[in-house]
C-alpha atoms as a PDB file:
ATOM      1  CA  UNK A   1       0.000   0.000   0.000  1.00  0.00           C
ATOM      2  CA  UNK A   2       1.489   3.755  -0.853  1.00  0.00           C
ATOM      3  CA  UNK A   3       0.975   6.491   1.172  1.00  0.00           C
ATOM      4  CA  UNK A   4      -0.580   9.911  -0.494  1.00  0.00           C
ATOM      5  CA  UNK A   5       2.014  11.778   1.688  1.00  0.00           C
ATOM      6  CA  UNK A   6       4.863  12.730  -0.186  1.00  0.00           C
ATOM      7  CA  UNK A   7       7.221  12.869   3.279  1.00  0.00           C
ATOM      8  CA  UNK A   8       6.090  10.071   4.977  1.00  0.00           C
ATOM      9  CA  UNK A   9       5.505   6.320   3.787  1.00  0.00           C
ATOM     10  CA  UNK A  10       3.430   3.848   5.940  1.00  0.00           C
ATOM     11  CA  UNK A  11       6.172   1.855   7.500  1.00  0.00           C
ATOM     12  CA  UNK A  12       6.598   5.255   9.497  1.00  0.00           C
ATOM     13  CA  UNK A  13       3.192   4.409  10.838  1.00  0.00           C
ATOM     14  CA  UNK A  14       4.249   0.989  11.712  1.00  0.00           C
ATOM     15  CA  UNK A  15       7.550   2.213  13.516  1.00  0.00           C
ATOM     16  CA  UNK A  16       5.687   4.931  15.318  1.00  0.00           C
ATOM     17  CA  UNK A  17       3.129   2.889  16.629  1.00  0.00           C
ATOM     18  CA  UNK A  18       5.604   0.410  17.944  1.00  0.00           C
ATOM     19  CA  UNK A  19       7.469   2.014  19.224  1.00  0.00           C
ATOM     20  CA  UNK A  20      10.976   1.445  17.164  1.00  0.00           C
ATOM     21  CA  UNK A  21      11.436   5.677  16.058  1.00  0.00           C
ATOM     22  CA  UNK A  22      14.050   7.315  17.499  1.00  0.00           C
ATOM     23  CA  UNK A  23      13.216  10.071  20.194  1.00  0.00           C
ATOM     24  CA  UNK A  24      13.490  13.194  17.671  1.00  0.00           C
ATOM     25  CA  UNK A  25      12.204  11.218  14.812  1.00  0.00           C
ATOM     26  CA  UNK A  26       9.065  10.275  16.762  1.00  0.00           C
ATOM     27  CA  UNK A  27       8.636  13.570  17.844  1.00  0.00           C
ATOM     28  CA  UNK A  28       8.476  15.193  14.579  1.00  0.00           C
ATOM     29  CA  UNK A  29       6.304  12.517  13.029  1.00  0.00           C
ATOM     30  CA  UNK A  30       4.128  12.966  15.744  1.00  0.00           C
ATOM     31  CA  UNK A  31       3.420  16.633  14.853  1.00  0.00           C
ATOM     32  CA  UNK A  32       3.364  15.561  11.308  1.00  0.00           C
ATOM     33  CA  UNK A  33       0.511  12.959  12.050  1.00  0.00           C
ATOM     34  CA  UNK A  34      -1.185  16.048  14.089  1.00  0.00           C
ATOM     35  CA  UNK A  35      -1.937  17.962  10.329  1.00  0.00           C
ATOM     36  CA  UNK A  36      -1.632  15.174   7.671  1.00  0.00           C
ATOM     37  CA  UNK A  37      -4.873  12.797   6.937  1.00  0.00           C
ATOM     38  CA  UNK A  38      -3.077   9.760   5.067  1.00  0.00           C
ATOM     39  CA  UNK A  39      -0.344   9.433   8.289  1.00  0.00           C
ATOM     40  CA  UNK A  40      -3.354   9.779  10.561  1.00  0.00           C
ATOM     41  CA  UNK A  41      -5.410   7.077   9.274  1.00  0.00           C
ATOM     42  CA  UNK A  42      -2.362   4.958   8.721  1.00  0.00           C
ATOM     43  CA  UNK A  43      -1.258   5.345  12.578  1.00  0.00           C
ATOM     44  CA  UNK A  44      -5.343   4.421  13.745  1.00  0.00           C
ATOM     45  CA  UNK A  45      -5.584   1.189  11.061  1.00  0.00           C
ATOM     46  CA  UNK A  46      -1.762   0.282  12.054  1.00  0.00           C
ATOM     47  CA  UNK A  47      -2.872   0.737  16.045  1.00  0.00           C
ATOM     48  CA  UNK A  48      -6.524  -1.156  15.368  1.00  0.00           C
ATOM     49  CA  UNK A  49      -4.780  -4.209  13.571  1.00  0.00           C
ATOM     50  CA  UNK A  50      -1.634  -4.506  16.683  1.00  0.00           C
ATOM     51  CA  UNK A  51      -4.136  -4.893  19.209  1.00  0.00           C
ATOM     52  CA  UNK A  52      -5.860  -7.516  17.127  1.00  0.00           C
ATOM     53  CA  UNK A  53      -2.613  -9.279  16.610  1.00  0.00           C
ATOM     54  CA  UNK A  54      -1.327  -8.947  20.243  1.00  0.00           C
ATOM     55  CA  UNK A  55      -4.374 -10.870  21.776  1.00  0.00           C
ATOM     56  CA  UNK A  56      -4.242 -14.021  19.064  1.00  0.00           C
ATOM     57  CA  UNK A  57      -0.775 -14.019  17.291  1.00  0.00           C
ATOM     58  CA  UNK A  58       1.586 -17.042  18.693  1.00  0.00           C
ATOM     59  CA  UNK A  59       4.773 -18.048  17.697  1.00  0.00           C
ATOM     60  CA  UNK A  60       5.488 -21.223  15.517  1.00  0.00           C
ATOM     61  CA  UNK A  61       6.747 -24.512  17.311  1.00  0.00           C
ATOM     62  CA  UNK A  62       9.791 -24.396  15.010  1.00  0.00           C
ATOM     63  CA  UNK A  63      10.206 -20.886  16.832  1.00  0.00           C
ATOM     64  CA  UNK A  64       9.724 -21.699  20.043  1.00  0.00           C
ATOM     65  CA  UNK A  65      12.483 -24.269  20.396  1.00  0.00           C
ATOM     66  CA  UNK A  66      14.948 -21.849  18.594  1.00  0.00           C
ATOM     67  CA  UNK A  67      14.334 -19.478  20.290  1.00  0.00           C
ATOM     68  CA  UNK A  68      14.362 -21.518  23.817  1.00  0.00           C
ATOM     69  CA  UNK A  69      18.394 -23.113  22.559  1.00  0.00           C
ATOM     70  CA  UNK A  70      19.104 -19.900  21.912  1.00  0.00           C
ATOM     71  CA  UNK A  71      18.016 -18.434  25.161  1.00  0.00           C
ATOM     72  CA  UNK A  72      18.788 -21.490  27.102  1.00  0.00           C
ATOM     73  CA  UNK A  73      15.358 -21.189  28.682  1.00  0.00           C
ATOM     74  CA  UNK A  74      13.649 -24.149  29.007  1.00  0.00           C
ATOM     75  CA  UNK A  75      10.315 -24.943  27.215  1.00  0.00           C
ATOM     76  CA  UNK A  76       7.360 -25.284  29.788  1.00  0.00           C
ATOM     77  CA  UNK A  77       4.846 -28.181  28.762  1.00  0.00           C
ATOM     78  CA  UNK A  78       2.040 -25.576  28.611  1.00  0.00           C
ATOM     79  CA  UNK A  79       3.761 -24.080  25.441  1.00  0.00           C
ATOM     80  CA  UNK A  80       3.076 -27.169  22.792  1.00  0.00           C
ATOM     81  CA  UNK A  81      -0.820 -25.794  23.624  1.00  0.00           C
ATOM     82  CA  UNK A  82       0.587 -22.267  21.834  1.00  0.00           C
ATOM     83  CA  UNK A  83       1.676 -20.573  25.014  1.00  0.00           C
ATOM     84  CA  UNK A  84       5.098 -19.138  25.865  1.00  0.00           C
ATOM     85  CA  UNK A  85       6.580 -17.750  28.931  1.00  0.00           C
ATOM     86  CA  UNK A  86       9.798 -16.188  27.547  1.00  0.00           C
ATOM     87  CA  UNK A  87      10.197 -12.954  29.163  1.00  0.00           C
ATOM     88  CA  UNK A  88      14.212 -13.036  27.985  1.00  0.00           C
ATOM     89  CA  UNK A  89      14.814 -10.942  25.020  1.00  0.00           C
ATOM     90  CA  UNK A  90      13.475 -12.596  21.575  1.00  0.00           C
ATOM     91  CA  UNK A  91      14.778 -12.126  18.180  1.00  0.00           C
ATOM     92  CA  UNK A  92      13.472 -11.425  15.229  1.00  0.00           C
ATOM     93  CA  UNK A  93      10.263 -10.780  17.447  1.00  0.00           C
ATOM     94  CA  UNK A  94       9.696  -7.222  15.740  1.00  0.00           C
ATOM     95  CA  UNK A  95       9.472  -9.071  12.222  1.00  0.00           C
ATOM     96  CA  UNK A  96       7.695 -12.549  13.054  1.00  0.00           C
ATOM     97  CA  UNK A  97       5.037  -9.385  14.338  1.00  0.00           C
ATOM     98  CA  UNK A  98       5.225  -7.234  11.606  1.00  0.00           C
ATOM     99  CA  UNK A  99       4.544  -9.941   9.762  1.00  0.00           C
ATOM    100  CA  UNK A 100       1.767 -11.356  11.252  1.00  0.00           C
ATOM    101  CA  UNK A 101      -0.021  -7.902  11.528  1.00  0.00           C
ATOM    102  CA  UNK A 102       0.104  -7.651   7.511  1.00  0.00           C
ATOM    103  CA  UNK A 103      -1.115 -10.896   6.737  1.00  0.00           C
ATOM    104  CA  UNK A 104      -4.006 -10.002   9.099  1.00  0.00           C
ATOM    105  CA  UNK A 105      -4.306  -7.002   7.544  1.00  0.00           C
ATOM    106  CA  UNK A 106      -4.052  -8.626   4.078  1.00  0.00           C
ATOM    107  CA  UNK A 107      -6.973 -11.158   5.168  1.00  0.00           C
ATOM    108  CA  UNK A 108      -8.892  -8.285   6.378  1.00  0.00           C
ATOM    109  CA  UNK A 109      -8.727  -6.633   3.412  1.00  0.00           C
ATOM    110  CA  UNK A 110      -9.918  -9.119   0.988  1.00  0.00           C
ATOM    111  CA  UNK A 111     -12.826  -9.964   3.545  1.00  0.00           C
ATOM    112  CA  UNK A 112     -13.705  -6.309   3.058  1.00  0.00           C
ATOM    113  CA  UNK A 113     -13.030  -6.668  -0.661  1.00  0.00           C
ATOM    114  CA  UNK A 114     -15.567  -9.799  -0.874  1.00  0.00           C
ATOM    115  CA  UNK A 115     -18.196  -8.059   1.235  1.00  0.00           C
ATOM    116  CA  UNK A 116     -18.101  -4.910  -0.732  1.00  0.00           C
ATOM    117  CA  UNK A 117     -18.631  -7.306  -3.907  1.00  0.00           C
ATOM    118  CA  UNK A 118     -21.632  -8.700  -2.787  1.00  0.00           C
ATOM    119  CA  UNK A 119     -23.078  -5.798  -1.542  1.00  0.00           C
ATOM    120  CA  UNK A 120     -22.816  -3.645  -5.101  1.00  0.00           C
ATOM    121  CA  UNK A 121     -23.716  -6.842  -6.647  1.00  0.00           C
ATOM    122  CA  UNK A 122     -27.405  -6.564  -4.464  1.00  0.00           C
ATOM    123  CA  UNK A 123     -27.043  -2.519  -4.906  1.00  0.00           C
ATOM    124  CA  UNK A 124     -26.749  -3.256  -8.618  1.00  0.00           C
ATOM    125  CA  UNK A 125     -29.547  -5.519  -8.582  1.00  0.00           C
ATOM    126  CA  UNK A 126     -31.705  -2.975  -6.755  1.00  0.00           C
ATOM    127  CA  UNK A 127     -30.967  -0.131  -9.090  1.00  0.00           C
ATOM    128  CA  UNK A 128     -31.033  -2.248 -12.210  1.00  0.00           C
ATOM    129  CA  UNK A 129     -34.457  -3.344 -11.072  1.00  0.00           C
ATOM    130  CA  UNK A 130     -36.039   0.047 -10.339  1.00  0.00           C
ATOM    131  CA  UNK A 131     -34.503   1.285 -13.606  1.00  0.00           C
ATOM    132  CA  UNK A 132     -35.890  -1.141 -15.333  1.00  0.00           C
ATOM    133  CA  UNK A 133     -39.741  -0.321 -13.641  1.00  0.00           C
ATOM    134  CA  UNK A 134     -39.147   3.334 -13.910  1.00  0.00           C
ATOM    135  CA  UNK A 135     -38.065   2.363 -17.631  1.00  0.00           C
ATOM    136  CA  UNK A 136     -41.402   0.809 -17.933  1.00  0.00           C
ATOM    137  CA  UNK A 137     -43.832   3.348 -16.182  1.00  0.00           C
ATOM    138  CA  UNK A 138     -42.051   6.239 -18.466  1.00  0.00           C
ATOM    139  CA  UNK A 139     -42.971   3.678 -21.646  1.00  0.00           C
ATOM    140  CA  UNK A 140     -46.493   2.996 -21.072  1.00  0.00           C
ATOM    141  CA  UNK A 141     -47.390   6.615 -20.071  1.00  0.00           C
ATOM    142  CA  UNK A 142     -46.089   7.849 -23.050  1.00  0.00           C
ATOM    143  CA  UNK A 143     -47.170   5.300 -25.364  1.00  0.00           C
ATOM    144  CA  UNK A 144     -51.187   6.079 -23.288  1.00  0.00           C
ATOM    145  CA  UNK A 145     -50.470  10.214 -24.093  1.00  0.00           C
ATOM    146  CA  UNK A 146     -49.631   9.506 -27.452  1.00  0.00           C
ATOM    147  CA  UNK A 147     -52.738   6.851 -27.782  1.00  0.00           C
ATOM    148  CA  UNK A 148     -55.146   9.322 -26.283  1.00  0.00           C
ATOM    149  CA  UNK A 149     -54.059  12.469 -28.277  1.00  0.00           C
ATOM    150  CA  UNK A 150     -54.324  10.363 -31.593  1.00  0.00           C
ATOM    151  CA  UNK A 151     -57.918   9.392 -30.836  1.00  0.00           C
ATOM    152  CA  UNK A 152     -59.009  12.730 -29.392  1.00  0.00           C
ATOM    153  CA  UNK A 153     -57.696  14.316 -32.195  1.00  0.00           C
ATOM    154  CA  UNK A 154     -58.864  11.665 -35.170  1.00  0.00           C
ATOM    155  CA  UNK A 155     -62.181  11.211 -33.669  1.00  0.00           C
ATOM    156  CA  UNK A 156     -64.490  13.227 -35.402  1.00  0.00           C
ATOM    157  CA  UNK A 157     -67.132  15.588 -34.404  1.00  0.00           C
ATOM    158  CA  UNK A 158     -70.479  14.046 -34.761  1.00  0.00           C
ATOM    159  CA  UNK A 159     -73.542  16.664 -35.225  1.00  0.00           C
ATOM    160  CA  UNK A 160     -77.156  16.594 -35.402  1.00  0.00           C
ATOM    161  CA  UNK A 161     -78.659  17.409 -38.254  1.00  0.00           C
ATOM    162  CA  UNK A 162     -83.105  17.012 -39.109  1.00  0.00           C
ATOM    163  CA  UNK A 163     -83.913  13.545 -40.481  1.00  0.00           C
ATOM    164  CA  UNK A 164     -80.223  12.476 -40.072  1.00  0.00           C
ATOM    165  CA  UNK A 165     -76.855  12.783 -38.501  1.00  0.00           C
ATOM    166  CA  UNK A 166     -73.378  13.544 -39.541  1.00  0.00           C
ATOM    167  CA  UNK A 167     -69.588  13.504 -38.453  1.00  0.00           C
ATOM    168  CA  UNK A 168     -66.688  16.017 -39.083  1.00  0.00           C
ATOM    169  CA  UNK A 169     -62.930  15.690 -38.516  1.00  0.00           C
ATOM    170  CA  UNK A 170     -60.133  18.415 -39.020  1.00  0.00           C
ATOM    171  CA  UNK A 171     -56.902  18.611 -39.838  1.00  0.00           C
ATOM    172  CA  UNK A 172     -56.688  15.529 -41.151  1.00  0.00           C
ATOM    173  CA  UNK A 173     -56.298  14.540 -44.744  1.00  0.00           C
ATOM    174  CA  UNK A 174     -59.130  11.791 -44.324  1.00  0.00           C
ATOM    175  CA  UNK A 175     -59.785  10.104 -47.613  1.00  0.00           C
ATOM    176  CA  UNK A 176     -58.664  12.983 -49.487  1.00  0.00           C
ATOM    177  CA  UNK A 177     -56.441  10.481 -52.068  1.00  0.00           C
ATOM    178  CA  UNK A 178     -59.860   8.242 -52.475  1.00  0.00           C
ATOM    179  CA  UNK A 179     -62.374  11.262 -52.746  1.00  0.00           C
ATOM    180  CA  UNK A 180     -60.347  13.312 -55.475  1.00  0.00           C
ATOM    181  CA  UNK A 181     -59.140  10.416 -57.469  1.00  0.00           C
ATOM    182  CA  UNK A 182     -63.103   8.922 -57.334  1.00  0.00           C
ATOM    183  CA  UNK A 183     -65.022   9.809 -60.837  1.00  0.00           C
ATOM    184  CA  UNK A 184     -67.848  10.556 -59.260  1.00  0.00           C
ATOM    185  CA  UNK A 185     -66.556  13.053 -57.001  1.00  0.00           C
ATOM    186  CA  UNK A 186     -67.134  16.650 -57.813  1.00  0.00           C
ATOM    187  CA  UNK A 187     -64.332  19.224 -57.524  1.00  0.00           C
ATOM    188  CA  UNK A 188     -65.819  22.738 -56.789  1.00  0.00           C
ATOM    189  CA  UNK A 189     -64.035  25.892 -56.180  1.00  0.00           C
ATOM    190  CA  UNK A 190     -63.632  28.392 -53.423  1.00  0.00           C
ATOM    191  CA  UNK A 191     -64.908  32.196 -53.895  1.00  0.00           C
ATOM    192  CA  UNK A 192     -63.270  34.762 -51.936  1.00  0.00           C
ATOM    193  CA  UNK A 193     -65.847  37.668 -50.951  1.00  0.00           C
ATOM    194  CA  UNK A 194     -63.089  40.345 -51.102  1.00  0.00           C
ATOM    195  CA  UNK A 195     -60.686  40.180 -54.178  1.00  0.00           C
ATOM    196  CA  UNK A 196     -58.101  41.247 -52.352  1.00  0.00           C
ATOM    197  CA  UNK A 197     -58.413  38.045 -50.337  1.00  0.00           C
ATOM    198  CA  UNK A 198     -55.752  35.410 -50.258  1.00  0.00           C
ATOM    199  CA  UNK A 199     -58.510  32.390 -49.810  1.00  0.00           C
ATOM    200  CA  UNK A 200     -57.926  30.057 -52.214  1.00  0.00           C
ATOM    201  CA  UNK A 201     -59.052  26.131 -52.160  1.00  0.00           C
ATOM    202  CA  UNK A 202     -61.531  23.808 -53.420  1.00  0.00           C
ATOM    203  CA  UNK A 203     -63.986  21.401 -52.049  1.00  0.00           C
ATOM    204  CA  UNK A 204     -64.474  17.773 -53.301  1.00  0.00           C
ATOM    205  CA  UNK A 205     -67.977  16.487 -53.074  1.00  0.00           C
ATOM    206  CA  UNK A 206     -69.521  12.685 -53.820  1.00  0.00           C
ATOM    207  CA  UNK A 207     -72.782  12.430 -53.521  1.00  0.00           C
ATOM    208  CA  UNK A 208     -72.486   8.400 -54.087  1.00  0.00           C
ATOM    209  CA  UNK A 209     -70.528   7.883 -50.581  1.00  0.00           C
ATOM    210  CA  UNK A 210     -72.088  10.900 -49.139  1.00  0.00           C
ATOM    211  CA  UNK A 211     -68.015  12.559 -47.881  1.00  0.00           C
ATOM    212  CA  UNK A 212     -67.093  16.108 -48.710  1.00  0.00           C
ATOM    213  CA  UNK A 213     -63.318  17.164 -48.062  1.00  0.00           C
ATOM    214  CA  UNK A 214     -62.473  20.689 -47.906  1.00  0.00           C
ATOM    215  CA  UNK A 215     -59.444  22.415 -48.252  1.00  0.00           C
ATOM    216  CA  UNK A 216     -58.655  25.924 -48.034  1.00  0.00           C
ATOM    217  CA  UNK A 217     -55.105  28.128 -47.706  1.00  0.00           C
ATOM    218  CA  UNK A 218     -54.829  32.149 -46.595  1.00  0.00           C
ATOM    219  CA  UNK A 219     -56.975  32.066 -43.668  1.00  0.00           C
ATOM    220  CA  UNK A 220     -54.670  33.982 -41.316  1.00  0.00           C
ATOM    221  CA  UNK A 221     -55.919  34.143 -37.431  1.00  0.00           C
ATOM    222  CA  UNK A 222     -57.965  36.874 -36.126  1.00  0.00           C
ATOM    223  CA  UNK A 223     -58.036  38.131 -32.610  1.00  0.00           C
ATOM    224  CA  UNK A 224     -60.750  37.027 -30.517  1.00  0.00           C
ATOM    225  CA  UNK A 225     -62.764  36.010 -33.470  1.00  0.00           C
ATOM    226  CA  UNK A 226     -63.409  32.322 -35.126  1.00  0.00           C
ATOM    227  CA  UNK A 227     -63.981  31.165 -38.764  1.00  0.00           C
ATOM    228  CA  UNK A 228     -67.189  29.638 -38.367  1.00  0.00           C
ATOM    229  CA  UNK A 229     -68.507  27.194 -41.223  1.00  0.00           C
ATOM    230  CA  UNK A 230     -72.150  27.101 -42.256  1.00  0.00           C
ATOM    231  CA  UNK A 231     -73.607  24.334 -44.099  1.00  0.00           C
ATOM    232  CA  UNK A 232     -76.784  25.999 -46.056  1.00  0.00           C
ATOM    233  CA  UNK A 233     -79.285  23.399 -46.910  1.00  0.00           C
ATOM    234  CA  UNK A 234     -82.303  23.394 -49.672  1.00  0.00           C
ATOM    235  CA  UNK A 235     -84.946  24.369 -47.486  1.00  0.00           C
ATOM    236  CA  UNK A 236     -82.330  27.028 -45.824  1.00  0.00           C
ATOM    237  CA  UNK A 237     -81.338  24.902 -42.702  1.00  0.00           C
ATOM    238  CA  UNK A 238     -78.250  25.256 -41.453  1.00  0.00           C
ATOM    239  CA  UNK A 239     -75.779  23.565 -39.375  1.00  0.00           C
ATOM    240  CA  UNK A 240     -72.312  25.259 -38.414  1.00  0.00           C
ATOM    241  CA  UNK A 241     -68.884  24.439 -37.213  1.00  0.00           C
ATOM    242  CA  UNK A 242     -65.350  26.212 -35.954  1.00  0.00           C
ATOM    243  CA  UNK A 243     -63.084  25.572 -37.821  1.00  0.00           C
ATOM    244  CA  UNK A 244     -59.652  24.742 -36.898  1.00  0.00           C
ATOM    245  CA  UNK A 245     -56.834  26.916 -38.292  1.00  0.00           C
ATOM    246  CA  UNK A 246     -53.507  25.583 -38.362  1.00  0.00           C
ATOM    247  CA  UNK A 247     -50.382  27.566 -40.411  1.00  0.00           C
ATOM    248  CA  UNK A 248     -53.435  29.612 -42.035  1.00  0.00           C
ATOM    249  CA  UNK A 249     -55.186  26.257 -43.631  1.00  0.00           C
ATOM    250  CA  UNK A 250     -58.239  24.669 -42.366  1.00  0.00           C
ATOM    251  CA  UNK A 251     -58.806  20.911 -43.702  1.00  0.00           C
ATOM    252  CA  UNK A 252     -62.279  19.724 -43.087  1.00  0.00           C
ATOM    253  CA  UNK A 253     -63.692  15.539 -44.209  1.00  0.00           C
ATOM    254  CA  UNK A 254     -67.844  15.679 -43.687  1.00  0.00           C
ATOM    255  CA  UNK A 255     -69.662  12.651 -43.954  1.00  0.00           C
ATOM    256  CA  UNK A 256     -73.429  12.675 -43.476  1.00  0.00           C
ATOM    257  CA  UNK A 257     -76.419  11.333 -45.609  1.00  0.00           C
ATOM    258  CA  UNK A 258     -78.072  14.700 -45.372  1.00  0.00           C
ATOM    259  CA  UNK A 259     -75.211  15.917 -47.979  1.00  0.00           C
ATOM    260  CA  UNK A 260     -77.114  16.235 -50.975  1.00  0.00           C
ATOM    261  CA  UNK A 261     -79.590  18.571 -49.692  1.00  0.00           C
ATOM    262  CA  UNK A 262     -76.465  20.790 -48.728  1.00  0.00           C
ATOM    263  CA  UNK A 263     -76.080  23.628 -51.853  1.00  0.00           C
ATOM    264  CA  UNK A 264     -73.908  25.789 -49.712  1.00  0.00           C
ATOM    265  CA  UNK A 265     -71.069  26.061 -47.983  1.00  0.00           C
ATOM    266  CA  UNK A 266     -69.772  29.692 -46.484  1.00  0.00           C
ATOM    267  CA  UNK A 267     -67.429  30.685 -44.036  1.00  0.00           C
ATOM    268  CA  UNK A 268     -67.853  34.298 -41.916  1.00  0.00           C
ATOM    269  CA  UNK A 269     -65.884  35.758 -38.691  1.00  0.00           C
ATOM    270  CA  UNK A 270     -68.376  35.294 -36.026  1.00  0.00           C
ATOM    271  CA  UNK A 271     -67.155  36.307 -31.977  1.00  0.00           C
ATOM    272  CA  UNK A 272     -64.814  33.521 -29.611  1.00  0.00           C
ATOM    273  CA  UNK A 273     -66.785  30.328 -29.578  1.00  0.00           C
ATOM    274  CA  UNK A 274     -68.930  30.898 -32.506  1.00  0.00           C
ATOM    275  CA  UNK A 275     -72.529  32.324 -33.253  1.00  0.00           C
ATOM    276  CA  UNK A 276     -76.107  30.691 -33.364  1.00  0.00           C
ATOM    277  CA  UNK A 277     -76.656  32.415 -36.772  1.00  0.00           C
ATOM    278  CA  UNK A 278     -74.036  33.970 -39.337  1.00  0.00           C
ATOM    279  CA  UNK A 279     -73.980  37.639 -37.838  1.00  0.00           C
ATOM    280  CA  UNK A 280     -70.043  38.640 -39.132  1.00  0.00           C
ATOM    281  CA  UNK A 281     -68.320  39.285 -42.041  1.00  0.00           C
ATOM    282  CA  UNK A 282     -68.122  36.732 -44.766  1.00  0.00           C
ATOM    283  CA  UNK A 283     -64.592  35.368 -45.680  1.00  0.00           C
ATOM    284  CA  UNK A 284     -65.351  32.799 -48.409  1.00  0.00           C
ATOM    285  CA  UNK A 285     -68.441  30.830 -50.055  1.00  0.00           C
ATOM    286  CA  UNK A 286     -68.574  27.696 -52.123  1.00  0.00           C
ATOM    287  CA  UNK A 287     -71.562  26.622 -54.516  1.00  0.00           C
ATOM    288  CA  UNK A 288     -72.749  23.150 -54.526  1.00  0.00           C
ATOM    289  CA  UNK A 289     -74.945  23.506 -56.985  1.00  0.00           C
ATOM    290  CA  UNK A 290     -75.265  20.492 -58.857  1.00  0.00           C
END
């Protein structure tokens, strides 16, 4: 292990907590410790794992008869059980300890090592999990929002008309391919009421399938007014819609049966929401005539 301290390496630690500095030495690594964080937490791991070692480490047997020859103290019978009572002088005792504190500290380590695996392994697990849930929720709200908005905004308007009913949708190109391309589909065009209007469009009409698309470009918005669209039967009925503007076009697919009585279409700027009659200026009118 290396030391982040760039006076100091570890085995300082070791020597100061055991004792083996010299006077001065120990004296200025003590009031090094005092106001470095790596020596400090080297000293309190080196200090934790001594006492551990102190109260379990025991010498070898192999030891313990060198070491009695050498001394010429005599091995007591208690000491094959992994007890000695040497109190002479012991060499190499400093290392055989030094030694037994890092293995211990070694073992420690990888204990900690293997614990911290299997704990990210069950954090990992945990996260992955909710990720995959929140993953989920995020999927199946969007995919309702996007469901909803399509069928609130493809689902047409039905009205009630006398003797009969009828739907509208907007903004939608509904049929328009099938309608214009059908020969018995009438193509009629729009009539501005001012010529220096930009309304232009045209309105396809089949009287077979009973579906009228409409069409029209240069309707730019007004404040606090609406288009509103007035369908002018034979017998001078009417039924009216807003119509939606988008980018100054307003695309319109009716379907009803009551569509061949309908010889009129015209559009006028009526007040926000609309009017029960036309009562505003006219913007456009289309003759169905036929």
């Amino acid at each position: 292990m290396k030391s982040k301290c760039q006076l100091w390496a570890e085995e300082h630690a070791f020597d100061y907590v055991y004792g083996k500095m010299e006077a001065n030495v120990r004296e200025e690594y003590k009031a090094h410790v005092a106001t470095c964080d790596a020596c400090r937490a080297f000293v309190a791991e080196w200090e934790q794992l001594l006492v551990a070692v102190d109260s379990t480490a025991r010498p070898s047997e192999r030891l313990r008869r060198k070491l009695a020859v050498e001394t010429g103290i005599k091995e007591p019978d208690h000491a094959r059980d992994g007890v000695m009572a040497i109190k002479a002088p012991i060499k190499n005792s400093d290392r055989s300890r030094k030694s037994a504190v890092t293995e211990r500290k070694a073992s420690m380590s990888s204990n900690k090592l293997r614990s911290l695996g299997k704990t990210s392994v069950l954090s990992f697990s945990r996260t992955w999990i909710i990720s995959m849930l929140g993953s989920a929720v995020i999927i199946f709200l969007t995919l309702a929002t996007y469901l909803f908005t399509t069928m609130s905004s493809e689902a047409p308007h039905v009205g009630q008309v006398e003797n009969g009913a009828y739907s509208i949708t907007q903004q939608h190109d509904v049929r328009k391919a099938e309608l214009v391309n059908d020969p018995e589909t009438n193509r009629f065009h729009i009539t501005p009421v001012a010529a220096t209007n930009d309304v232009d469009g045209a309105v396809y009409v089949n009287d077979v399938t009973n579906e009228l698309f409409m069409h029209v470009q240069g309707l730019p918005p007004v404040v606090e007014k609406d288009y509103q669209l007035w369908l002018v039967h034979e017998n001078d009925d009417m039924n009216s819609e807003l119509l939606e503007i988008e980018d100054k076009e307003a695309i319109l697919y009716y379907k009803g049966d009551e569509l061949g009585d309908i010889v009129l279409l015209r559009v006028s700027l009526e007040r926000k929401g609309g009017s029960d009659e036309p009562k505003g200026p006219n913007t456009f009118f289309v003759d169905l005539k036929r």
